[in-house]
Protein backbone atom coordinates (compact mmCIF):
# COMPACT_ATOMS: atom_id res chain seq x y z
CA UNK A 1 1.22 -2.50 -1.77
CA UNK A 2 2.95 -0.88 1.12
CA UNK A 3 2.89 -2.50 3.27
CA UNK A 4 5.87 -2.17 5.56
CA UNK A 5 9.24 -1.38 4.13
CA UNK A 6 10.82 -1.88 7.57
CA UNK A 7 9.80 -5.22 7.71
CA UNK A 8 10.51 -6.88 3.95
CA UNK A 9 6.56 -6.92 3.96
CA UNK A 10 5.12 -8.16 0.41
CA UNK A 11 1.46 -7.41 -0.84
CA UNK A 12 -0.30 -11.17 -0.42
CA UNK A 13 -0.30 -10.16 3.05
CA UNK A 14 -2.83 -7.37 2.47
CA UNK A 15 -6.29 -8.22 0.29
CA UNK A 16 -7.17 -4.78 0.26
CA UNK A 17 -4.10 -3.02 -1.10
CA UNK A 18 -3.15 -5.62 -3.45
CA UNK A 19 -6.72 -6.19 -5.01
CA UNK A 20 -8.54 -2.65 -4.28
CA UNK A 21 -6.21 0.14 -3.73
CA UNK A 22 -5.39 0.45 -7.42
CA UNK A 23 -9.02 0.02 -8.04
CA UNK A 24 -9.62 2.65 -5.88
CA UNK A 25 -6.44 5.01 -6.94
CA UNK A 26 -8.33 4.28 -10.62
CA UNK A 27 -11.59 5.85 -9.90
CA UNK A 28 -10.71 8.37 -6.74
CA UNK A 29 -7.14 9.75 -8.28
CA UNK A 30 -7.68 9.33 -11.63
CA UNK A 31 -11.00 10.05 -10.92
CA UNK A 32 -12.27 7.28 -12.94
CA UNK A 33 -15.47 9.01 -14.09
CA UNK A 34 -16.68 8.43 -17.41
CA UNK A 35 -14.93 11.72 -18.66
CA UNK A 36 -12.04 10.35 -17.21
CA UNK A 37 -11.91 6.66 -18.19
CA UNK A 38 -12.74 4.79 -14.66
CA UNK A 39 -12.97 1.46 -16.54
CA UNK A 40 -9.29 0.97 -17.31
CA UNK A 41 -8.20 0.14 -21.02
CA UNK A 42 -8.75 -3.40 -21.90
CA UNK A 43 -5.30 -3.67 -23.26
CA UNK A 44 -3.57 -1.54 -19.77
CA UNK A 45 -0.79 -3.33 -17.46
CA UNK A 46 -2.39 -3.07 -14.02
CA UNK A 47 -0.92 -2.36 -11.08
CA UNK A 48 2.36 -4.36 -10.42
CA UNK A 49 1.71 -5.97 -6.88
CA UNK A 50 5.05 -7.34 -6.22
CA UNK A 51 6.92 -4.17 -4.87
CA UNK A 52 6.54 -5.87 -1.34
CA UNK A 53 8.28 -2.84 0.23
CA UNK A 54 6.22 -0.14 -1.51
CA UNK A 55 5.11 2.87 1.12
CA UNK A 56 1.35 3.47 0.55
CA UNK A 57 -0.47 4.61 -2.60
CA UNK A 58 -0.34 8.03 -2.97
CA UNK A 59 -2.42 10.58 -5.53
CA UNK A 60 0.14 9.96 -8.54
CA UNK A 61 1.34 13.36 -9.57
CA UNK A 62 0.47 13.43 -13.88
CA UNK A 63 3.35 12.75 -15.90
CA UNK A 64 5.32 15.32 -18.08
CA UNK A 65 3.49 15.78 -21.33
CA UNK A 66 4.37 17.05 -24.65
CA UNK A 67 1.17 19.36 -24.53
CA UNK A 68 1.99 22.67 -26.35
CA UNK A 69 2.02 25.57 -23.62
CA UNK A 70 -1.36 26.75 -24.47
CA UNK A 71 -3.20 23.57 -24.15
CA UNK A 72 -4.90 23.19 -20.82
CA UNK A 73 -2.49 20.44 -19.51
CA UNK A 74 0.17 22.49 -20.77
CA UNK A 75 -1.11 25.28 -18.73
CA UNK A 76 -1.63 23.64 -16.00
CA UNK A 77 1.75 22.29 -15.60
CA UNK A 78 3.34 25.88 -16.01
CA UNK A 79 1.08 26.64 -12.52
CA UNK A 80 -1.42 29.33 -14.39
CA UNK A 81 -4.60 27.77 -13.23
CA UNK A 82 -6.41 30.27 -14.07
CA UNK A 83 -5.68 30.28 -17.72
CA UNK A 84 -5.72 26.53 -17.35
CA UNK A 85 -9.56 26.73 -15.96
CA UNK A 86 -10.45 29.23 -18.77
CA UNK A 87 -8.95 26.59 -21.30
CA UNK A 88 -11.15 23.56 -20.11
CA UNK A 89 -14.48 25.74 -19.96
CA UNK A 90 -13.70 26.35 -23.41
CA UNK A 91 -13.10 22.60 -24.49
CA UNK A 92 -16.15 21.54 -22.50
CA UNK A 93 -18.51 24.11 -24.40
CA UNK A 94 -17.33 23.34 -27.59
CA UNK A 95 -17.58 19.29 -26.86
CA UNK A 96 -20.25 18.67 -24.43
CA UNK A 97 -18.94 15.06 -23.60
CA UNK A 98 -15.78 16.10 -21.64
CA UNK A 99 -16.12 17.67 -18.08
CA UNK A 100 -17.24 21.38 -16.94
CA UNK A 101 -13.59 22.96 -16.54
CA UNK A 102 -13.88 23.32 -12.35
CA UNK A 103 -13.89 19.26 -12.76
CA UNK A 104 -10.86 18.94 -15.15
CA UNK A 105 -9.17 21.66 -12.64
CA UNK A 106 -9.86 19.69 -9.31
CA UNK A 107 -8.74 16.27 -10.55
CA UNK A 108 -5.82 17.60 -12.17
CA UNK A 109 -4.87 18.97 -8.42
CA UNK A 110 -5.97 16.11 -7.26
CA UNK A 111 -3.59 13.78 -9.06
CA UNK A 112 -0.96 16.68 -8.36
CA UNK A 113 -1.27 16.04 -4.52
CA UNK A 114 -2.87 19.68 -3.91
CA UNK A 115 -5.73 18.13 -2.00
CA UNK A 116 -6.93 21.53 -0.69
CA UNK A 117 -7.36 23.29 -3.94
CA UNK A 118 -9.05 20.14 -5.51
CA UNK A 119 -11.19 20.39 -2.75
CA UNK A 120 -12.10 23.83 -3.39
CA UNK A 121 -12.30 23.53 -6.78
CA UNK A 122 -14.67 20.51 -6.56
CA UNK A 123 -16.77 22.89 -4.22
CA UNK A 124 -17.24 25.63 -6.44
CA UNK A 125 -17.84 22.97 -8.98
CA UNK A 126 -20.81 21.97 -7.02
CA UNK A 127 -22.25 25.41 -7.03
CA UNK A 128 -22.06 25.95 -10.71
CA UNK A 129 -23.02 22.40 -11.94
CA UNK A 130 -25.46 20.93 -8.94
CA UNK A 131 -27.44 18.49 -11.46
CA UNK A 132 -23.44 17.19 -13.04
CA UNK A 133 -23.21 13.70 -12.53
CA UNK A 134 -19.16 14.28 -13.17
CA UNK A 135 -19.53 16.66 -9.72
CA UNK A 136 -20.98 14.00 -7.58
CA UNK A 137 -18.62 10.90 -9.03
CA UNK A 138 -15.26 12.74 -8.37
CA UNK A 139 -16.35 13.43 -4.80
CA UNK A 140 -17.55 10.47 -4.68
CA UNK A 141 -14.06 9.24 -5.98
CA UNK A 142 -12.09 11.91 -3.21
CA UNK A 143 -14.33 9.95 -0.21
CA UNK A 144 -13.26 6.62 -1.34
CA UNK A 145 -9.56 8.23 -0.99
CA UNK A 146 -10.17 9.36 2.26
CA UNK A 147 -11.80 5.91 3.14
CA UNK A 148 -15.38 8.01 3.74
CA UNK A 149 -17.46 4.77 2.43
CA UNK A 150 -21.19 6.29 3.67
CA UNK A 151 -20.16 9.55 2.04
CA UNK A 152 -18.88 7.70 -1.18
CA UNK A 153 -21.98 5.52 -1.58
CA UNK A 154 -24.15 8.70 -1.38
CA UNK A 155 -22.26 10.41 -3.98
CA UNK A 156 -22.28 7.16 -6.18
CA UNK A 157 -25.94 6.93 -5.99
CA UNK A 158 -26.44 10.40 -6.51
CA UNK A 159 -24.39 10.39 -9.28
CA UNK A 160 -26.51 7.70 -10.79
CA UNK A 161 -29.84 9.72 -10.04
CA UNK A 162 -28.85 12.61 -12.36
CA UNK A 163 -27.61 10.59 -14.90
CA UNK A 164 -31.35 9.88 -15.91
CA UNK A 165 -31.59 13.40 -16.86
CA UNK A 166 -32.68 13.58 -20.38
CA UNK A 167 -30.17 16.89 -21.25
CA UNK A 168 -27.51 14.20 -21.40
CA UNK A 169 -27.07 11.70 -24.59
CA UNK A 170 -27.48 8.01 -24.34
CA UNK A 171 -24.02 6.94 -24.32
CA UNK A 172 -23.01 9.94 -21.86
CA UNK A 173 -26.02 8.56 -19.52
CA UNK A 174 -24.91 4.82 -20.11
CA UNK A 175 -20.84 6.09 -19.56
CA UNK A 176 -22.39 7.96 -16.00
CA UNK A 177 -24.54 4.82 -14.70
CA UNK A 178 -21.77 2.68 -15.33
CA UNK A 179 -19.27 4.98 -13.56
CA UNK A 180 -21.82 5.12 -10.35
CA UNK A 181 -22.15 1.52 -10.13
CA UNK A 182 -18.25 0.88 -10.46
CA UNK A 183 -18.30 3.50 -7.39
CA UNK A 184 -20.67 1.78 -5.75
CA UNK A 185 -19.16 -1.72 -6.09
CA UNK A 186 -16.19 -0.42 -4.81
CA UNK A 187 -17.58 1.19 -1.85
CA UNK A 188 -18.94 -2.95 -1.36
CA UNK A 189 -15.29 -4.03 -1.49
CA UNK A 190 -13.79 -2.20 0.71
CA UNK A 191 -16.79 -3.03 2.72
CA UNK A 192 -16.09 -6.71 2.26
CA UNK A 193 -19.36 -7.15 1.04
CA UNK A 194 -18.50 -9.54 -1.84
CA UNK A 195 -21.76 -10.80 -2.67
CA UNK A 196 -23.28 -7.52 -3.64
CA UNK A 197 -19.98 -6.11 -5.47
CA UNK A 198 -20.02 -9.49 -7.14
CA UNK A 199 -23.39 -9.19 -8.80
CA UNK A 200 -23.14 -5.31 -9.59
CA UNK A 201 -19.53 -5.89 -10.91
CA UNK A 202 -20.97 -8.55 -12.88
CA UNK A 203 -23.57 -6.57 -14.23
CA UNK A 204 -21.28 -3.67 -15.47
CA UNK A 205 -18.86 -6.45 -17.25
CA UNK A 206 -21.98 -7.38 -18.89
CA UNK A 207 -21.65 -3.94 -20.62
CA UNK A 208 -18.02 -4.11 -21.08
CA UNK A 209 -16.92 -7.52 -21.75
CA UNK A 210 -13.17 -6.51 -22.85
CA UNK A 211 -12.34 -4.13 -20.17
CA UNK A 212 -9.89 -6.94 -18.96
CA UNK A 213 -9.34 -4.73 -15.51
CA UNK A 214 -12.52 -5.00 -14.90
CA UNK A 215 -12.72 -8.66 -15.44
CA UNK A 216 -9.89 -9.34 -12.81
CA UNK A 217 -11.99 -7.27 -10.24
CA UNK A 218 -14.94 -9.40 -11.18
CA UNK A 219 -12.51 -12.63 -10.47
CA UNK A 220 -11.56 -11.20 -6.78
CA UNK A 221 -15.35 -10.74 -5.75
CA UNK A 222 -15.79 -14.30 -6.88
CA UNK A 223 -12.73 -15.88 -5.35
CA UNK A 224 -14.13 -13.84 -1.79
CA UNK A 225 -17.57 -15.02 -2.21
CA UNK A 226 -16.29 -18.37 -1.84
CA UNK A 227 -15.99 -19.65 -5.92
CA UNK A 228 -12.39 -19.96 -6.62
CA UNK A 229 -13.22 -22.29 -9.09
CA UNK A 230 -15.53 -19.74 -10.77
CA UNK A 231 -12.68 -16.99 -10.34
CA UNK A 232 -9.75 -19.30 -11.61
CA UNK A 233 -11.92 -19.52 -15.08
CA UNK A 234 -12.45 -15.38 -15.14
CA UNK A 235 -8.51 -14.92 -14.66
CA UNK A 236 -7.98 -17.70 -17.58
CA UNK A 237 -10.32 -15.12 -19.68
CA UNK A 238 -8.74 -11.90 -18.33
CA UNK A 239 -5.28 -13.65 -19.36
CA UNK A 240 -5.98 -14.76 -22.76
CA UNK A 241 -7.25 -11.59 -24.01
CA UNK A 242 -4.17 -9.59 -22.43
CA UNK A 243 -1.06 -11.81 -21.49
CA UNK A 244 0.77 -8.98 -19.76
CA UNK A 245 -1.36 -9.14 -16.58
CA UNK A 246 -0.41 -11.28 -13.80
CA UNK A 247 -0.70 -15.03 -14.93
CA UNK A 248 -4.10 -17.06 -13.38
CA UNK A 249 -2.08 -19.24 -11.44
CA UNK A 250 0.06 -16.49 -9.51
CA UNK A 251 -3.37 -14.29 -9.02
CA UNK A 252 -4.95 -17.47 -7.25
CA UNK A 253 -1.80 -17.75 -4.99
CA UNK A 254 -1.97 -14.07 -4.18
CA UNK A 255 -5.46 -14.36 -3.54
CA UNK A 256 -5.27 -17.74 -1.07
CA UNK A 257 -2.45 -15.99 0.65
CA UNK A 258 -4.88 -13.59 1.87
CA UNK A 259 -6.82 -15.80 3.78
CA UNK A 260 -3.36 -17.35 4.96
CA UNK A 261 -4.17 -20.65 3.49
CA UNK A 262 -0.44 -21.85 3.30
CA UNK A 263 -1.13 -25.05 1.36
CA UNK A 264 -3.09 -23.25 -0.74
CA UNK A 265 -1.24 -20.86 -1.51
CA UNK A 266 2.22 -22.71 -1.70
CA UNK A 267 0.13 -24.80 -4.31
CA UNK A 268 -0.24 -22.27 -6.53
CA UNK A 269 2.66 -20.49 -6.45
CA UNK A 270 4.34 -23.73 -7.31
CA UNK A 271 1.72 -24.17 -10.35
CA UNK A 272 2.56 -20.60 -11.36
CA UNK A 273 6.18 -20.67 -11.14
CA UNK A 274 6.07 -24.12 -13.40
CA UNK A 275 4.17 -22.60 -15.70
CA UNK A 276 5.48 -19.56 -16.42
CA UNK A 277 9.46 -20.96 -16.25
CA UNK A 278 10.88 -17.95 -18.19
CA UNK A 279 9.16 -15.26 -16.66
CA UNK A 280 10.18 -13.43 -13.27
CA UNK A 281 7.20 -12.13 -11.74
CA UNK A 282 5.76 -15.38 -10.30
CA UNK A 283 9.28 -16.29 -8.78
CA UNK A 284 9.75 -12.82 -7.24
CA UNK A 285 6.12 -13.07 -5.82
CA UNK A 286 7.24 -16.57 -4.64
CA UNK A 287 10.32 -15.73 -2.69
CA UNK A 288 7.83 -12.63 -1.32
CA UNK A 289 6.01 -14.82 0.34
CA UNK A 290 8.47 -17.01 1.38
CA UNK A 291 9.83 -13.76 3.42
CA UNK A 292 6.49 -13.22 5.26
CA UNK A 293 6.40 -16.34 6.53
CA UNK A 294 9.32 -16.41 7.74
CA UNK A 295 11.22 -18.92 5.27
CA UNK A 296 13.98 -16.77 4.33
CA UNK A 297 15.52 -19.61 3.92
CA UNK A 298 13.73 -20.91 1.40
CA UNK A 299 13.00 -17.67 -0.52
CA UNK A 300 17.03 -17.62 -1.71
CA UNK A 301 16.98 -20.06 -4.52
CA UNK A 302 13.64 -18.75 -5.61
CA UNK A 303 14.80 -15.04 -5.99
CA UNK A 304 18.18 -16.21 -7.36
CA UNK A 305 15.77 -17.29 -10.27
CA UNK A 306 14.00 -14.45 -10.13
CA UNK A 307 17.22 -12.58 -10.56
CA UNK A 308 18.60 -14.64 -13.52
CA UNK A 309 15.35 -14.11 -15.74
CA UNK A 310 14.90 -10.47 -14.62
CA UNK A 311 18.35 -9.05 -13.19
CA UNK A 312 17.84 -5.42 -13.64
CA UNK A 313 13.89 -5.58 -12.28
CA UNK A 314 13.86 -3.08 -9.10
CA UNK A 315 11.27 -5.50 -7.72
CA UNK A 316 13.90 -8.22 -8.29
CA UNK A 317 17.24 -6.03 -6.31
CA UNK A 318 14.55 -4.98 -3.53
CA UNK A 319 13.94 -8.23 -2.19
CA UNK A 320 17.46 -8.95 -2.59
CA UNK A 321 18.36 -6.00 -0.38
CA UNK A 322 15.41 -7.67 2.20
CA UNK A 323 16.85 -10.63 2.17
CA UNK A 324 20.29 -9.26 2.62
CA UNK A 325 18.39 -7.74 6.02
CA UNK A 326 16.95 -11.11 7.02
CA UNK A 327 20.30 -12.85 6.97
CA UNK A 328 22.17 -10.13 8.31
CA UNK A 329 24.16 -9.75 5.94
CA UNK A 330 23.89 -5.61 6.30
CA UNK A 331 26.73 -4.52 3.89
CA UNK A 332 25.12 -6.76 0.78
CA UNK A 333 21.74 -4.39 2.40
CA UNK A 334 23.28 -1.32 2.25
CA UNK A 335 25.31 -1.95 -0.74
CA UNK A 336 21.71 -2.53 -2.92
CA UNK A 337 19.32 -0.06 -1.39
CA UNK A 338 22.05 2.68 -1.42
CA UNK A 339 22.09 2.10 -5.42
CA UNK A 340 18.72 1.72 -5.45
CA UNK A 341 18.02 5.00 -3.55
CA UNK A 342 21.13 7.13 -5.38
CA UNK A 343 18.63 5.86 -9.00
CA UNK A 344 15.78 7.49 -7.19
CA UNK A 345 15.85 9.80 -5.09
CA UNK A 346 12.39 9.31 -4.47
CA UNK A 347 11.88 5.48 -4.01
CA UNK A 348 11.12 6.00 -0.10
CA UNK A 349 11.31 2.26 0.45
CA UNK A 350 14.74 1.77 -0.69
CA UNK A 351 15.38 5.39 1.42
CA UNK A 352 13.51 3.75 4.52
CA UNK A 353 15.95 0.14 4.06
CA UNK A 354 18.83 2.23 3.42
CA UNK A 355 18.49 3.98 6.57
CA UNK A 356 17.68 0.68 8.30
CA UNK A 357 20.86 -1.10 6.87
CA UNK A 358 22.76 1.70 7.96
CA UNK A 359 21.44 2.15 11.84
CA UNK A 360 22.33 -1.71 12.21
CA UNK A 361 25.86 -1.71 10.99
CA UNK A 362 29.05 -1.73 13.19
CA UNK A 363 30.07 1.36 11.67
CA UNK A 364 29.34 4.72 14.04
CA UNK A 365 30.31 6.87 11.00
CA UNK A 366 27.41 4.48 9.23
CA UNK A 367 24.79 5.08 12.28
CA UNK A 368 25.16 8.27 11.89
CA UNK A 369 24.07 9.17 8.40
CA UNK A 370 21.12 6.64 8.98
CA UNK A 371 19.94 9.75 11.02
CA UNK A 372 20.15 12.10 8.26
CA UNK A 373 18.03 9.83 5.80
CA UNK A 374 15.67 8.81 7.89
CA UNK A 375 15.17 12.62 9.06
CA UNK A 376 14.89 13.54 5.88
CA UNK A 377 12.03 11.30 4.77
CA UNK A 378 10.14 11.59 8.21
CA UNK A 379 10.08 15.23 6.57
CA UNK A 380 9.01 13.95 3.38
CA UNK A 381 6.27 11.74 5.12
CA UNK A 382 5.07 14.06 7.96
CA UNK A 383 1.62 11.24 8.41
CA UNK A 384 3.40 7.99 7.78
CA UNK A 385 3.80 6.36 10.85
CA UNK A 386 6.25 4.32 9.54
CA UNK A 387 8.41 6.81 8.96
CA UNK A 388 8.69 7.90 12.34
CA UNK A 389 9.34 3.45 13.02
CA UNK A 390 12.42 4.05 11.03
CA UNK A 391 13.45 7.14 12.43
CA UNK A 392 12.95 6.14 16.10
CA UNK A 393 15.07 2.84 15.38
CA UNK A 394 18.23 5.25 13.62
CA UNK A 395 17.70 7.31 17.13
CA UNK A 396 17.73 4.46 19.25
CA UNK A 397 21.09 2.60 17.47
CA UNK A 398 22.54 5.77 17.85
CA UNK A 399 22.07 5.88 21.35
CA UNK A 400 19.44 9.22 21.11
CA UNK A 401 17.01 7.41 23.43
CA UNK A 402 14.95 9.96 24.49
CA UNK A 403 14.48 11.21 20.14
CA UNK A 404 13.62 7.54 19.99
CA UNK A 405 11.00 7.33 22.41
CA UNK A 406 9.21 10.45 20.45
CA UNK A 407 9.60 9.06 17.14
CA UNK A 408 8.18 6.04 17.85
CA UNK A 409 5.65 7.75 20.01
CA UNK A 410 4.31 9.34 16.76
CA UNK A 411 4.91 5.72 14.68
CA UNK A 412 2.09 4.56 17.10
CA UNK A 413 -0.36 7.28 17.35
CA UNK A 414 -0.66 6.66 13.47
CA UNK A 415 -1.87 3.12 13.68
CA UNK A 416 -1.26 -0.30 11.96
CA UNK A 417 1.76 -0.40 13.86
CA UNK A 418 4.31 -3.46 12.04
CA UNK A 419 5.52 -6.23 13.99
CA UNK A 420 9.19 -4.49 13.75
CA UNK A 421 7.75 -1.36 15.27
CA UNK A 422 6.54 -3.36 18.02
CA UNK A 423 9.68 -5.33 18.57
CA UNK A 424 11.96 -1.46 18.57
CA UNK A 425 9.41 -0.57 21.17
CA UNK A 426 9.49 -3.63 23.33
CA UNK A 427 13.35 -2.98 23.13
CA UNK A 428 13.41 0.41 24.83
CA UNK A 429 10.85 -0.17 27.22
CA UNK A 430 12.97 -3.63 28.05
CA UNK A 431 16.44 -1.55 28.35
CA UNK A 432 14.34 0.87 30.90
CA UNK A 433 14.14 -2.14 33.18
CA UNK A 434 10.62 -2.74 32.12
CA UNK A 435 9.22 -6.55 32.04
CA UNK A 436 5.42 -6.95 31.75
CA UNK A 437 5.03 -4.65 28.64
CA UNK A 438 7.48 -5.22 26.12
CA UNK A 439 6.91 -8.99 27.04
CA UNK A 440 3.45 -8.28 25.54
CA UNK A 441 4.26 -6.59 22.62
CA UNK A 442 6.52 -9.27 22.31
CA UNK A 443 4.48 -12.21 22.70
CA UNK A 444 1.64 -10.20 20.51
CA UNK A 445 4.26 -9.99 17.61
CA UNK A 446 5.84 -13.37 17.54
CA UNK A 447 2.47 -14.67 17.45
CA UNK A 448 1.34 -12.54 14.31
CA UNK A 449 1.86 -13.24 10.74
CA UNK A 450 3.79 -11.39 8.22
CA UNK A 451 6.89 -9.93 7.66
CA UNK A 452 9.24 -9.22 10.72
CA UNK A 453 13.10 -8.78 9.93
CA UNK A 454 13.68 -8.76 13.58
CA UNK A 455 11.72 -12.07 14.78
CA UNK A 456 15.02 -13.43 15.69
CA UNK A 457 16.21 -10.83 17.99
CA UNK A 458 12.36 -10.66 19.22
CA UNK A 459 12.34 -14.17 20.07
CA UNK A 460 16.23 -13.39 21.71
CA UNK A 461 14.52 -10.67 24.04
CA UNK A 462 11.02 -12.48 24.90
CA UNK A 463 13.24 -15.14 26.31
CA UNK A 464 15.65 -12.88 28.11
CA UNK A 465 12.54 -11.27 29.39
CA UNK A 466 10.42 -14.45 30.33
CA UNK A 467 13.84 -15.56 32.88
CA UNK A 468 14.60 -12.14 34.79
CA UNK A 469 10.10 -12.28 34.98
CA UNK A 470 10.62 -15.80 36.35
CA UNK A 471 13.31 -15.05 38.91
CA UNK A 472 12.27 -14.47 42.72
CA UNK A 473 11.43 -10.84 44.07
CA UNK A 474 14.11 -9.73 46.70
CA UNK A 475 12.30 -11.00 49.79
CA UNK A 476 10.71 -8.19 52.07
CA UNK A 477 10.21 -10.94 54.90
CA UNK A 478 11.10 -9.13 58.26
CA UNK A 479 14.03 -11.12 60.25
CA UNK A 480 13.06 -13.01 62.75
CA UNK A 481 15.68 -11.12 64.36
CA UNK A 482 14.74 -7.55 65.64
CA UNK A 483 17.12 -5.19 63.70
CA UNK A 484 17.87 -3.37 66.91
CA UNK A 485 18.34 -4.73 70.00
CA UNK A 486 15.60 -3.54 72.74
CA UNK A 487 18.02 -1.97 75.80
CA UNK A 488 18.29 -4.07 78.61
């Protein structure tokens, strides 16, 4: 889900990051693949969608482990690779089911964050193993990461070609072929080619009726090929067998939300929120969306609900501290995000609001250290261009105009720029004396939907704008009078 922390942004905006990216994260990070379970555990809590301020997914670092010092894990987590390498070859020739060691090695980096040594590792890996299908589906799994979909199908399907080799048993070629076509059908969703992920994913659940992931990613390709009535009666299934997903109800409003069906989707979240009374997540998704379409208003009582079933829930104080920015109430903001951050040090989004809350209080003293976070996580973020959003804001309220103009310079040159990006840039190019361009930014960004703290001060500025447009041009009419008079 991130969607933009600037803004108070919440994942039913976004179809793909809500419904794919931890599909995706599941087979490319994890690396999915057979060896490495790519069909999550039937009885797994999937990803939490309602941490609307999340920064995007990133390859998850692995977790500390109790793993004796001479295990390969163990090794790996001390740094000696090498040893760590040697360790895996060994397990893999002694159980011919788990992955050649140059695989284990590269998706361990992989999930570390070292992209250029799981890169290298997968390389080599190549070399030594050409006719492994486990080669060609982490690839595979490393293109879908980098969003290469041609270069991800081909993988896929050559990952499924070798996995007819008869050197391999029949539940290692079953465990491959299903791990290529989970590729593939995810190579069709981020395509947006529902139909044909549909009828592949269906096909794999065929094989693995309890995987109850897998049956919620089977829902999705139904509700987008037009059967939400079909999909509705998958998510019933998916819930019954595991009640600690997302309820039906709340995973149809998500859903309708993304096609920005407003009755739709303000039907369900009313059915999910009745039905589910004592339980937090459907309110907090509620008052998320409530915040993206600009009903701040109306998201208060909801979250206060929210907050009584669930007080301590980060989710929960988050959109507090975005709501707290949508009223302007900016010492409530800074008071939650600073105890989020000072619990994590590395929550970015409460980091990013922090800074935020900070750059728009009265306080100079306050302004100031929004400088110092937000530099610090630009450095922490060197490719998110929202980073730089936040950081060229913190310049600008701290009257570093020139810094500003830079930062947001490199917020833009990263794409998907947020409506509050555009809105800080329509502000300096308006206090340069500029008309015609922030007044198009502007007019681009009221008109959009989604999250956008500063619609109000948008809408303030379009209007000042739209009157000094609208006023007369000094007149360059010469005077009827000459302005000398000819000599006599």
């Amino acid at each position: 889900m991130s969607t933009s922390p600037e803004s108070g942004s919440t994942p039913p905006t976004n179809t793909r990051r809500r419904f794919l990216l931890p599909m995706v994260v599941l087979i490319a990070v994890a690396a999915g693949i057979g060896f490495f379970a790519v069909v999550a555990d039937p009885g797994a809590k999937p990803s939490a969608p309602l941490n609307p301020l999340a920064p995007p997914p990133v390859l998850p670092a692995p977790k500390p482990t109790e793993a004796a010092a001479n295990t390969p894990e163990g090794l790996f987590q001390a740094g000696k690779y090498e040893q760590a390498l040697q360790a895996w070859n060994a397990a893999a020739q002694a159980d011919s089911t788990l992955p050649p060691g140059r695989v284990a090695l590269a998706e361990r980096f992989a999930r570390s964050g070292q992209a250029a040594p799981a890169r290298f590792h997968l390389e080599v890996a190549a070399t030594e193993f050409p006719d492994h299908p486990a080669v060609f589906l982490l690839n595979g799994g490393f293109a879908l990461a980098e969003q290469r979909m041609t270069d991800a199908m081909l993988s896929f399907q050559h990952a499924q070609d070798l996995a007819g080799n008869p050197k391999w048993t029949e539940s290692q070629m079953k465990q491959f072929v299903r791990d290529a076509q989970l590729g593939i059908a995810s190579v069709y969703e981020l395509r947006a080619n529902w139909p044909a992920a549909r009828d592949l994913l269906a096909t794999v659940l065929e094989s693995a009726p309890t995987q109850t992931a897998l049956r919620e990613r089977y829902a999705v390709a139904l509700f987008r090929s037009n059967n939400p009535d079909a999909a509705l009666k998958e998510f019933q299934t998916a819930f019954a067998a595991n009640n600690q997903i997302d309820p039906p109800e709340l995973q149809m409003a998500l859903l309708w939300s993304t096609l920005a069906n407003d009755a739709k989707t303000e039907e369900w979240f009313q059915k999910a929120v009745a039905a589910y009374p004592k339980n937090g997540k459907p309110f907090r998704a509620y008052a998320s969306w409530l915040l993206n379409v600009n009903r701040s208003h109306e998201a208060a009582p909801i979250l206060a609900t929210a907050e009584k079933l669930d007080p301590k829930n980060r989710e929960t104080r988050t959109l507090q501290g975005v709501l707290a920015r949508y009223q302007k109430d900016y010492p409530t903001a800074e008071a939650i995000f600073e105890t989020l951050f000072a619990e994590d040090l590395n929550d970015t989004s409460a980091a990013w609001n922090l800074a935020l809350s900070l750059a728009d209080s009265a306080d100079a003293s306050k302004r100031a250290r929004s400088v110092a976070i937000a530099e610090s996580e630009a450095r922490k973020h060197q490719q998110s261009g929202e980073a730089y959003a936040v950081l060229g804001w913190c310049y600008y309220r701290n009257g570093r105009r020139p810094e500003a103009e830079q930062a947001l310079a490199l917020a833009t040159s990263a794409g998907d720029v947020r409506l509050d990006t555009m809105y800080y840039l329509a502000r300096i190019q308006a206090d340069q004396g500029t008309v015609e361009e922030p007044l198009q930014k502007l007019t681009v960004a009221l008109q959009s939907r989604g999250p956008f703290i500063y619609r109000a001060e948008a809408e303030a500025l379009k209007a000042e704008l739209t009157a000094k447009k609208a006023q007369p041009a000094p007149s360059t009419t010469p005077s009827d009078k000459p302005a000398h008079e000819p000599k006599p």
